[in-house]
Protein backbone atom coordinates (compact mmCIF):
# COMPACT_ATOMS: atom_id res chain seq x y z
CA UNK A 1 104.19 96.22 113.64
CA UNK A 2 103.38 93.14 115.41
CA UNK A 3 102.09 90.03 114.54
CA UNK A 4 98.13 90.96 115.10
CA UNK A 5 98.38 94.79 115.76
CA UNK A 6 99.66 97.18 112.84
CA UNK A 7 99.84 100.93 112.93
CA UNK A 8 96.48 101.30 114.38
CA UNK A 9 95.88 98.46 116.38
CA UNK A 10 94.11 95.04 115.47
CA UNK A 11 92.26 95.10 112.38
CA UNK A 12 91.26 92.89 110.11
CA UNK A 13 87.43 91.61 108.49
CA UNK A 14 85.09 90.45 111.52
CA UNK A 15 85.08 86.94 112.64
CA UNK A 16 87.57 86.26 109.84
CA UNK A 17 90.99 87.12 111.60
CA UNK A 18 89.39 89.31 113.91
CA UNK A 19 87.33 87.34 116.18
CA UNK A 20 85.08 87.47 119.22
CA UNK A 21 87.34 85.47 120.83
CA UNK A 22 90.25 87.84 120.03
CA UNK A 23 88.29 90.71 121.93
CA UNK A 24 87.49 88.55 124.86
CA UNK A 25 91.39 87.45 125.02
CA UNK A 26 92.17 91.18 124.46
CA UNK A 27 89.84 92.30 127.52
CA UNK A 28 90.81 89.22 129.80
CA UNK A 29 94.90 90.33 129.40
CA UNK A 30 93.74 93.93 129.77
CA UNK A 31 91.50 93.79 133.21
CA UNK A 32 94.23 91.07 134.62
CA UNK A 33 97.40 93.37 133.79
CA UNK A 34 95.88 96.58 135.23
CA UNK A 35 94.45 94.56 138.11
CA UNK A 36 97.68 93.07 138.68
CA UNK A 37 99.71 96.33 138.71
CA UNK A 38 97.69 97.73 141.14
CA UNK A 39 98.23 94.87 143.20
CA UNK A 40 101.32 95.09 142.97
CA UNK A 41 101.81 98.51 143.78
CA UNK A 42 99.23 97.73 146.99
CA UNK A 43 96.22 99.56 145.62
CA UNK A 44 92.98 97.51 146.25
CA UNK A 45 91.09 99.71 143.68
CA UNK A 46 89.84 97.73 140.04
CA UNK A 47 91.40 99.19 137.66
CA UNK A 48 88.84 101.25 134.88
CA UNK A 49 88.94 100.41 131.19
CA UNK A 50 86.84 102.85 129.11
CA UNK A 51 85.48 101.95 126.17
CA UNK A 52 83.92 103.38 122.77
CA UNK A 53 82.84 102.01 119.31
CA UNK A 54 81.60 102.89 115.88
CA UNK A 55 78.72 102.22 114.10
CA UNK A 56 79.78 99.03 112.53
CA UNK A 57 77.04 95.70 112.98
CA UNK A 58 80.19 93.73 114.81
CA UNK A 59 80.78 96.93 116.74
CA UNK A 60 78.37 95.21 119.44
CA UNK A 61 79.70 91.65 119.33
CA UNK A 62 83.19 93.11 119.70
CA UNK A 63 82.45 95.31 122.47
CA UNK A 64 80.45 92.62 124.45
CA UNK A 65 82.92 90.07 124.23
CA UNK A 66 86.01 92.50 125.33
CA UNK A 67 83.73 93.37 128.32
CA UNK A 68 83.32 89.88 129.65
CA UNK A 69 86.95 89.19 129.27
CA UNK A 70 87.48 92.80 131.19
CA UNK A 71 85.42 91.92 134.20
CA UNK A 72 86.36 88.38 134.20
CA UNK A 73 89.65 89.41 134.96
CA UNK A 74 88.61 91.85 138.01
CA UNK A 75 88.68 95.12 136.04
CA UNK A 76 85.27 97.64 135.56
CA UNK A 77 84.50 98.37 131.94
CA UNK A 78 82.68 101.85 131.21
CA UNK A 79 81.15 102.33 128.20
CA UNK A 80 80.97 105.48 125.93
CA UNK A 81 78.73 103.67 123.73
CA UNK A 82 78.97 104.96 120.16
CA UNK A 83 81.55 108.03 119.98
CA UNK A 84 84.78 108.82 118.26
CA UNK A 85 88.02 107.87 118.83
CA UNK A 86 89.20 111.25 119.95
CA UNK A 87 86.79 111.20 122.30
CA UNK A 88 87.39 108.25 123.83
CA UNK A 89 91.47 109.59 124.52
CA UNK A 90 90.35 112.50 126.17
CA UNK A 91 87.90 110.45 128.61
CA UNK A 92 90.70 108.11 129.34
CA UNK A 93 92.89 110.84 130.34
CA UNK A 94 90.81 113.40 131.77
CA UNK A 95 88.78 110.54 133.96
CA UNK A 96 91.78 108.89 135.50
CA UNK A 97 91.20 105.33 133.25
CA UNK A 98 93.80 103.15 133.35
CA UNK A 99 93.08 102.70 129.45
CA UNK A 100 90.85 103.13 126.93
CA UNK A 101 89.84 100.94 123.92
CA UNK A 102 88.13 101.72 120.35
CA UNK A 103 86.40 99.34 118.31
CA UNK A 104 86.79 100.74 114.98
CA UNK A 105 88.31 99.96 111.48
CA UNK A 106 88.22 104.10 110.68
CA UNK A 107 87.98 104.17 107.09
CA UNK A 108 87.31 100.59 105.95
CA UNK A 109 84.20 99.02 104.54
CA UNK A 110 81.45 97.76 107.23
CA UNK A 111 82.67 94.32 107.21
CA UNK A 112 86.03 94.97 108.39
CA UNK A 113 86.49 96.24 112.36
CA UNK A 114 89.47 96.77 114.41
CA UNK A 115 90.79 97.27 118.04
CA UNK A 116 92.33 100.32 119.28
CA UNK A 117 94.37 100.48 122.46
CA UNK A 118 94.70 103.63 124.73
CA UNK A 119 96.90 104.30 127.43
CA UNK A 120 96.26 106.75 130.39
CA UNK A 121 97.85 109.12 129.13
CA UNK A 122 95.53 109.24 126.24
CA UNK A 123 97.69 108.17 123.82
CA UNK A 124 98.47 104.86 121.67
CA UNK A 125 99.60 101.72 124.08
CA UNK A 126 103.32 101.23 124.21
CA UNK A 127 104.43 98.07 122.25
CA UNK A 128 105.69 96.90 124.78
CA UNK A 129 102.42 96.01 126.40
CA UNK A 130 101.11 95.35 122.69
CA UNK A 131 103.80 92.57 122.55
CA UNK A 132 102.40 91.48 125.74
CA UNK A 133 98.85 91.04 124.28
CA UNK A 134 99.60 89.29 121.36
CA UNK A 135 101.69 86.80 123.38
CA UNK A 136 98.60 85.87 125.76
CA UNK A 137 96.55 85.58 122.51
CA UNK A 138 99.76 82.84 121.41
CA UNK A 139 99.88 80.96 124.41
CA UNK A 140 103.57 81.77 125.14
CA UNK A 141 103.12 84.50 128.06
CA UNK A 142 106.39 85.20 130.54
CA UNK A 143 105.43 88.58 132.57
CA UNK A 144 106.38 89.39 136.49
CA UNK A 145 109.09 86.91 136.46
CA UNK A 146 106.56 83.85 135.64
CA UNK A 147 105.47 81.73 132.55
CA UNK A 148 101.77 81.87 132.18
CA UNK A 149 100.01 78.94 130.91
CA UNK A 150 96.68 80.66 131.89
CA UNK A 151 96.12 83.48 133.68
CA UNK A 152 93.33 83.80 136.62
CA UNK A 153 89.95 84.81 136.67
CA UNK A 154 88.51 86.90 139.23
CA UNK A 155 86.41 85.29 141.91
CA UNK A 156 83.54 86.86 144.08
CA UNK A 157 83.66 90.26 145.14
CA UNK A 158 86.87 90.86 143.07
CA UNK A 159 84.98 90.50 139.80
CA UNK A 160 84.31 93.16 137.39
CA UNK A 161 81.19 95.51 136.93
CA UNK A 162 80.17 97.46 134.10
CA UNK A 163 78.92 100.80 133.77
CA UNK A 164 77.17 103.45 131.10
CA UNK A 165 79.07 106.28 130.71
CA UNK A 166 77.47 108.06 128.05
CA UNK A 167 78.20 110.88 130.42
CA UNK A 168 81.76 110.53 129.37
CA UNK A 169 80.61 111.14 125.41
CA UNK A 170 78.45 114.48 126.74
CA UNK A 171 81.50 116.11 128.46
CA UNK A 172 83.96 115.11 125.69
CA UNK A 173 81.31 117.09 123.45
CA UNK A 174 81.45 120.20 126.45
CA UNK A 175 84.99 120.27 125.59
CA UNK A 176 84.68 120.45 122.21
CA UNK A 177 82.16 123.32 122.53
CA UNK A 178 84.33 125.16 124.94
CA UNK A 179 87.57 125.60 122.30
CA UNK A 180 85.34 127.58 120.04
CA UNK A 181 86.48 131.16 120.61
CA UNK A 182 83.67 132.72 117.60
CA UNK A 183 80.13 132.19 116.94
CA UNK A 184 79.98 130.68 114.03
CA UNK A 185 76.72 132.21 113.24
CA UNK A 186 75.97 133.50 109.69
CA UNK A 187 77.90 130.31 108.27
CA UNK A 188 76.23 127.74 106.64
CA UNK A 189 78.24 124.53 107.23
CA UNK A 190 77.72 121.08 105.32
CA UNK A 191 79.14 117.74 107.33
CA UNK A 192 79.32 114.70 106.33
CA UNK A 193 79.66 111.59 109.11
CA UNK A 194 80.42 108.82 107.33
CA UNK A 195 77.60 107.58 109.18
CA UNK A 196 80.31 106.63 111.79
CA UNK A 197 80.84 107.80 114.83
CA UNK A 198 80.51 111.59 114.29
CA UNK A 199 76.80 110.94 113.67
CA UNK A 200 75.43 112.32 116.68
CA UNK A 201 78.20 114.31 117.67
CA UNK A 202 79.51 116.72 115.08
CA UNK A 203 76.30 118.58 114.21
CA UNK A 204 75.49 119.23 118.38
CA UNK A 205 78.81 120.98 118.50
CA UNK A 206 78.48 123.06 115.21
CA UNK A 207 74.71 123.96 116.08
CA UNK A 208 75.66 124.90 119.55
CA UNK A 209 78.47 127.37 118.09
CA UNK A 210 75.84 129.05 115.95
CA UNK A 211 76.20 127.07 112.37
CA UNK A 212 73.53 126.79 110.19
CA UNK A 213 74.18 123.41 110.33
CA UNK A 214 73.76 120.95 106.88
CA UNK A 215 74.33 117.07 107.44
CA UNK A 216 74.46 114.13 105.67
CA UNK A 217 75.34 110.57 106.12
CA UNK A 218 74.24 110.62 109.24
CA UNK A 219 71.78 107.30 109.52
CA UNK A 220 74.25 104.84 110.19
CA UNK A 221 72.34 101.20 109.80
CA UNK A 222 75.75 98.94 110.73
CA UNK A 223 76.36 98.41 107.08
CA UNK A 224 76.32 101.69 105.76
CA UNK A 225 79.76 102.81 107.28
CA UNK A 226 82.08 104.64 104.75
CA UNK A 227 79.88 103.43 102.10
CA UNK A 228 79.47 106.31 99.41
CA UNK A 229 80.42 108.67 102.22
CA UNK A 230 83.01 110.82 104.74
CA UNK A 231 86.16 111.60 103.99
CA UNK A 232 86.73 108.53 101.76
CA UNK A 233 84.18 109.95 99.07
CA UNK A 234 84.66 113.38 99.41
CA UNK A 235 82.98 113.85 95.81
CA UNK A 236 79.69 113.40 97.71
CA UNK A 237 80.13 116.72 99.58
CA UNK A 238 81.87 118.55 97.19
CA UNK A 239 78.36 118.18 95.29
CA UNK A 240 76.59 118.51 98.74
CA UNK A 241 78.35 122.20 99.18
CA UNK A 242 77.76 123.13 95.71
CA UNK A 243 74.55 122.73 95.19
CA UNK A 244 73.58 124.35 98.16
CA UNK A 245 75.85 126.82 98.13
CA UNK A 246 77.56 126.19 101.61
CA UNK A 247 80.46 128.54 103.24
CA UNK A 248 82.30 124.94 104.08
CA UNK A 249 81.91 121.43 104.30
CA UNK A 250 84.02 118.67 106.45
CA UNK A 251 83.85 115.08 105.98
CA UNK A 252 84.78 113.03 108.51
CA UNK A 253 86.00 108.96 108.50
CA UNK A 254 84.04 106.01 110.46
CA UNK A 255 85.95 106.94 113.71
CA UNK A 256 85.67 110.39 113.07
CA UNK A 257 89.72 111.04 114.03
CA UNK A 258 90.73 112.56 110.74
CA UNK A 259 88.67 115.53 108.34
CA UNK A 260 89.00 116.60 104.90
CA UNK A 261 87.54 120.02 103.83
CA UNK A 262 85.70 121.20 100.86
CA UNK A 263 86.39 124.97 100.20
CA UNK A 264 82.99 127.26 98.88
CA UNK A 265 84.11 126.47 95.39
CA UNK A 266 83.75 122.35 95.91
CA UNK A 267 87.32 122.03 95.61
CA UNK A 268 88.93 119.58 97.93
CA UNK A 269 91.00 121.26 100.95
CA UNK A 270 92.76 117.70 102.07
CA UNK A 271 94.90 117.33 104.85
CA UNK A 272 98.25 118.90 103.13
CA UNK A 273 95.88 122.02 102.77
CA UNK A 274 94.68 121.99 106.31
CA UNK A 275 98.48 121.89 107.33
CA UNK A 276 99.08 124.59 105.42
CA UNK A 277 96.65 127.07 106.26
CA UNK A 278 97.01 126.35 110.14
CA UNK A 279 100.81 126.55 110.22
CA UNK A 280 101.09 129.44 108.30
CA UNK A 281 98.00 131.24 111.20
CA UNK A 282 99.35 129.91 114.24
CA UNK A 283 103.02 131.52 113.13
CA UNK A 284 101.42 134.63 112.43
CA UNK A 285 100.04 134.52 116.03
CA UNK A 286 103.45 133.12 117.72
CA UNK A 287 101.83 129.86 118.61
CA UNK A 288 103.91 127.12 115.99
CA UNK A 289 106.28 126.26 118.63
CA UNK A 290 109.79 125.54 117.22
CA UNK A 291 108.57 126.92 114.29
CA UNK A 292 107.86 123.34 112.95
CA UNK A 293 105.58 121.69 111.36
CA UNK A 294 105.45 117.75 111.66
CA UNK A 295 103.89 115.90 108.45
CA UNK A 296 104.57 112.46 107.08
CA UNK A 297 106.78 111.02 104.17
CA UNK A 298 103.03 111.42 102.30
CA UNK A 299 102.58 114.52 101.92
CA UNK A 300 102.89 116.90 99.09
CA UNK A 301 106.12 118.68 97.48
CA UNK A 302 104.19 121.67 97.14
CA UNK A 303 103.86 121.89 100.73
CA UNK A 304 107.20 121.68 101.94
CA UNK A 305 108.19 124.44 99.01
CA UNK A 306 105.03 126.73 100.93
CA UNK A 307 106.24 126.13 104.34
CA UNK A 308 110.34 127.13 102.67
CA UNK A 309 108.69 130.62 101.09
CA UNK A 310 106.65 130.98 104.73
CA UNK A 311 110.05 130.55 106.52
CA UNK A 312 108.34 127.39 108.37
CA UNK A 313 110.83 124.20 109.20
CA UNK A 314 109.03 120.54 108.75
CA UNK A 315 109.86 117.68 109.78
CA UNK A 316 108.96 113.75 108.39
CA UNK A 317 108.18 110.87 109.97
CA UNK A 318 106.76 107.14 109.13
CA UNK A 319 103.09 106.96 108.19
CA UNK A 320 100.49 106.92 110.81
CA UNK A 321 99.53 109.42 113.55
CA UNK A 322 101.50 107.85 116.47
CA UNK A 323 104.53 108.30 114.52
CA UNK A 324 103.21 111.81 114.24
CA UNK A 325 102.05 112.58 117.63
CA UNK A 326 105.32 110.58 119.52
CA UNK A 327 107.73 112.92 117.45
CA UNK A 328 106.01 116.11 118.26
CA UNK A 329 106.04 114.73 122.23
CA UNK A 330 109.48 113.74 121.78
CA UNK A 331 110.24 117.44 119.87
CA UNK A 332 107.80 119.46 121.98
CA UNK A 333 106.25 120.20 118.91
CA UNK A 334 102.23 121.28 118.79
CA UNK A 335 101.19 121.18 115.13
CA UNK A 336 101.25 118.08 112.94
CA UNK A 337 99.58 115.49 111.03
CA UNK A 338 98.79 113.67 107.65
CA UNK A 339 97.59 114.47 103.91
CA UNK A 340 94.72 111.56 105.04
CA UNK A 341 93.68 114.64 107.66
CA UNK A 342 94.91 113.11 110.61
CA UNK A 343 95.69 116.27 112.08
CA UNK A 344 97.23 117.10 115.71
CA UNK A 345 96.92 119.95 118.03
CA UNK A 346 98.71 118.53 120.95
CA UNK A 347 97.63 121.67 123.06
CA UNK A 348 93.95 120.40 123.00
CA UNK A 349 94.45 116.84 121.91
CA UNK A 350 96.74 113.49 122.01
CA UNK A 351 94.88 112.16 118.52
CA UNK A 352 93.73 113.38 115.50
CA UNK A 353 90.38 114.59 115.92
CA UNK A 354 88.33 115.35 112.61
CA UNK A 355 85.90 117.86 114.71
CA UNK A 356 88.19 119.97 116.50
CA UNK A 357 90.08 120.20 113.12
CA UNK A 358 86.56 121.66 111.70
CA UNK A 359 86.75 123.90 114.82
CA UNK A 360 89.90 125.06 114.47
CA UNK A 361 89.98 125.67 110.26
CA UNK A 362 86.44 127.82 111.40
CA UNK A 363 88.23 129.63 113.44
CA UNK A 364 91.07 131.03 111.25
CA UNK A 365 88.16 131.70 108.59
CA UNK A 366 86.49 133.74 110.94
CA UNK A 367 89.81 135.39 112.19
CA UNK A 368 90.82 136.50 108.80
CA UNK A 369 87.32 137.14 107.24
CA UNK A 370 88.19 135.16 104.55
CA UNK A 371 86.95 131.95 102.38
CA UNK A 372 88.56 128.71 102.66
CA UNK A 373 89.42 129.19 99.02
CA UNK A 374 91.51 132.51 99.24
CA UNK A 375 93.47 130.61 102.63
CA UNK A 376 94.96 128.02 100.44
CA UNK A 377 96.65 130.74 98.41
CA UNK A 378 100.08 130.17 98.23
CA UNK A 379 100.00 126.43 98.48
CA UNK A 380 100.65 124.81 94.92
CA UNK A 381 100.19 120.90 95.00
CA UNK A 382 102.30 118.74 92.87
CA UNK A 383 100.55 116.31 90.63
CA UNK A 384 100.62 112.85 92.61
CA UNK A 385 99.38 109.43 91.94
CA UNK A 386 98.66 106.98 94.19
CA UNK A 387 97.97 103.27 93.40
CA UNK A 388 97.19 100.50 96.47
CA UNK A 389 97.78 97.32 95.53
CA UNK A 390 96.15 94.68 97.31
CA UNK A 391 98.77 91.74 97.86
CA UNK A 392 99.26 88.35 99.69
CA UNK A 393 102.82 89.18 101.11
CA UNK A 394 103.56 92.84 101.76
CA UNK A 395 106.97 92.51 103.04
CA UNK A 396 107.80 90.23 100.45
CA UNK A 397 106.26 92.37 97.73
CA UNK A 398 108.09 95.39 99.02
CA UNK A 399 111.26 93.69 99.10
CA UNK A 400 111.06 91.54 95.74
CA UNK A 401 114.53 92.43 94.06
CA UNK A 402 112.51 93.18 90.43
CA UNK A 403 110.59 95.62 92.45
CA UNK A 404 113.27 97.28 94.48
CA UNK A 405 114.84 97.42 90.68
CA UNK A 406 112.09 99.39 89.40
CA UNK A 407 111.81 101.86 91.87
CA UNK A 408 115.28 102.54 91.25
CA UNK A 409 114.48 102.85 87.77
CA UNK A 410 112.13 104.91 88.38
CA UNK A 411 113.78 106.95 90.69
CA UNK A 412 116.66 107.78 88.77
CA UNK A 413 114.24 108.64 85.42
CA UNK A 414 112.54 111.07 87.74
CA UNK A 415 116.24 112.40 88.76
CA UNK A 416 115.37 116.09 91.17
CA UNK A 417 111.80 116.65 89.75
CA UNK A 418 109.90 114.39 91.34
CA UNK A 419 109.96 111.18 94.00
CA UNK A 420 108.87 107.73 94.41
CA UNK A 421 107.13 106.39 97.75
CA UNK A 422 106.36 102.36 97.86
CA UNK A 423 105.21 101.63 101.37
CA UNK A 424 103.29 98.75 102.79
CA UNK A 425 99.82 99.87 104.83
CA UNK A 426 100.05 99.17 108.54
CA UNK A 427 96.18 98.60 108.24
CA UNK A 428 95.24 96.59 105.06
CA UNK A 429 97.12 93.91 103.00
CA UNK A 430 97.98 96.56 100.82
CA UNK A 431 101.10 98.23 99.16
CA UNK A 432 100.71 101.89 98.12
CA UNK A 433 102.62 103.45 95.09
CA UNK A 434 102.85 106.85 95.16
CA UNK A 435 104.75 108.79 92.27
CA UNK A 436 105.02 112.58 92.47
CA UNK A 437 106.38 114.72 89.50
CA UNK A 438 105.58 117.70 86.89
CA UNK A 439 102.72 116.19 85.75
CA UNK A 440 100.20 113.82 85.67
CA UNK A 441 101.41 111.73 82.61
CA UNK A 442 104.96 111.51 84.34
CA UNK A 443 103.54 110.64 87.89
CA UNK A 444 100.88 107.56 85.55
CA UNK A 445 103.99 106.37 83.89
CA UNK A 446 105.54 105.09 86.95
CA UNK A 447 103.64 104.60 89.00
CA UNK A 448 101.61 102.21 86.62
CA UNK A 449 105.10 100.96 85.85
CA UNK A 450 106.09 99.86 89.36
CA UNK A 451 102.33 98.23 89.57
CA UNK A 452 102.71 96.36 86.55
CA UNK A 453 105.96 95.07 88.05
CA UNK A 454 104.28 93.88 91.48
CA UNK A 455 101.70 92.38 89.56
CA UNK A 456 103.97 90.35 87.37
CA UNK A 457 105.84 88.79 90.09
CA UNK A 458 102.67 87.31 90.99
CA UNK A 459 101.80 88.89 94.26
CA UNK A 460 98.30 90.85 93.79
CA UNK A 461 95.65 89.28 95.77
């Protein structure tokens, strides 16, 4: 992680350390670099930045400012207006951008926002060119052989335009449309947007597939983000599917890139579940290539113990989707993704994408004429407890030796039934404590243990 952009790019509460003036800095490196490649390379073409944004109130303020910093610097800046982040990767790469941007803090409350980066490929900027950013933002730039003190604005006819290219939101939907293989008629689906970016999406694919289509949280207001809603609070849907008895519900995040299910029964299907029930269908149809799944040091015991009695190899990696997505690229692996529901089919998609997730969990329902609740047969979770602790120093938190000390403790109490994750969040100034074991008094013990230990060392915010 860098100094301003974690796991999933530069986040942080609006106008408190994230700024306007961090966007426009952001989209005056952006349209110079590009511009100056091209250049370089003897192409008299301005580069295209594409760019999308959630519902959030500094959504606007964030997108305006990286705009005038894009076209200041000679580059065009097309805007997707309100759409996912998903969405916004496929444009990039199907269109021929030269990147893409999100404005987005995904989960987080409405006060928070955050900048994603997007390279033309579709997939999360190198940080290498992240390093690059955040020394322009410093003051200390040294690219193409120079020192930059500032660099140049465009003059004349080689400044930037903008354009609307909600277009690129209605094919991004085609596409979506286009990967369902069934009607999905005679199922009555719930969805829940978050009031995010899904809003206006999610229920045009799933009516134009045949749902009966039930939604909620979908009247975003700026504020209203996450709040009491999506994937976050999936207690409001598993009451939503109940009590009207639904075949399904998803629930989507503010960004809409990862989905959490609720089977017929309101029980929670969550992104270990979704892993599960894909895997074990696409190696019954000779499409998990490798025969591999690839999941995160988060998920479940009880999955990997499924995926051993399915005769399905796994494979770990940090935290976050881009660790997720660059292994399976690296592995020429198709199938992966989080408990959280960030989950990857890199046949169809470079992201997480909470909608084509819906699509594709429809789908195997449909295949095997069965309810979400008889798919998840097989798949026993462990009893897990998580705890985030909000903190002024994560690194120095994480490393404290009375912490480190209890962990071991911890670890060693737990001995082969169990295990012990203390991480630090690449997104909030948080440290999670996860305990997994036999049961749910073990898992309290220490975890609350460990807490209790972070907390006396004087480092909770």
């Amino acid at each position: 992680m860098g100094k301003y952009f974690g796991t999933d790019g530069f986040r942080g509460e609006a106008n408190e350390n994230l700024t306007a003036d961090h966007a426009y800095k952001i989209g005056r490196f952006l349209g110079w670099y590009y511009r100056e490649l091209k250049n370089r390379c003897g192409c008299n073409e301005s580069p295209k930045i594409v760019i999308g944004k959630d519902t959030r109130k500094s959504s606007y303020m964030f997108e305006y400012a990286l705009v005038a910093g894009i076209t200041a610097s000679g580059s065009d800046a097309y805007l997707l207006h309100v759409t996912t982040t998903p969405s916004v990767a496929y444009i990039t790469k199907i269109d021929g951008f030269d990147c893409g941007i999100m404005i987005s803090a995904s989960h987080n409350p409405f006060y928070d926002n955050g900048i994603k980066l997007i390279n033309g490929n579709g997939e999360k900027t190198d940080d290498e060119t992240i390093n690059y950013i955040e020394d322009y933002i410093d003051g200390k730039l040294e690219l193409f052989g120079k020192k930059w003190d500032e660099i140049p604005y465009a003059k004349k006819e080689n400044i930037g335009k903008t354009v609307d290219y909600i277009s690129g939101r209605n094919r991004y939907i085609g596409y979506l449309i286009s990967l369902g293989i069934y009607s999905f008629r005679g199922y009555k689906v719930g969805l829940d947007c978050a009031n995010g970016s899904s809003w206006n999406i999610a229920k045009a694919v799933f009516d134009a597939l045949g749902a009966k289509t039930y939604i909620i949280n979908a009247s975003p207001n700026g504020m209203n983000i996450n709040k009491n809603a999506g994937s976050t609070h999936i207690e409001v849907l598993q009451k939503y599917v109940v009590e009207n008895n639904l075949d399904i519900g998803f629930a989507y995040d503010g960004d809409a890139d990862r989905c959490i299910c609720v089977d017929e029964k309101g029980d929670i299907i969550t992104g270990d579940h979704i892993l599960y029930v894909c895997a074990k269908y696409m190696k019954e149809k000779g499409d998990l290539t490798n025969n591999t799944v690839v999941t995160t040091v988060m998920s479940n015991f009880g999955l990997y113990k499924a995926f051993d009695e399915l005769g399905i190899d796994y494979a770990k990696t940090a935290v976050g989707d881009k660790y997720v997505y660059e292994y399976m690229v690296k592995n020429n692996n198709r199938f992966g993704g989080e408990e959280s529901g960030h989950i990857i089919f890199s046949k169809y998609a470079t992201t997480g994408d909470g909608i084509l997730t819906s699509l594709k969990m429809m789908e195997i329902m449909i295949a095997k004429k069965m309810p979400m609740s008889k798919l998840i047969e097989g798949f026993n979770v462990y009893p897990q407890m998580l705890i985030n602790v909000r903190v002024n120093d994560k690194p120095q938190a994480r490393n404290d030796a009375d912490v480190i000390a209890a962990v071991e403790n911890a670890e060693k109490e737990l001995g082969d039934s169990g295990r012990i994750l203390v991480r630090e969040s690449g997104t909030e100034p948080v440290i999670r404590v996860m305990v997994e074991a036999k049961s749910d008094e073990i898992c309290k013990k220490h975890a609350e243990y460990i807490v209790e230990t972070i907390k006396r060392k004087g480092y909770c915010i």
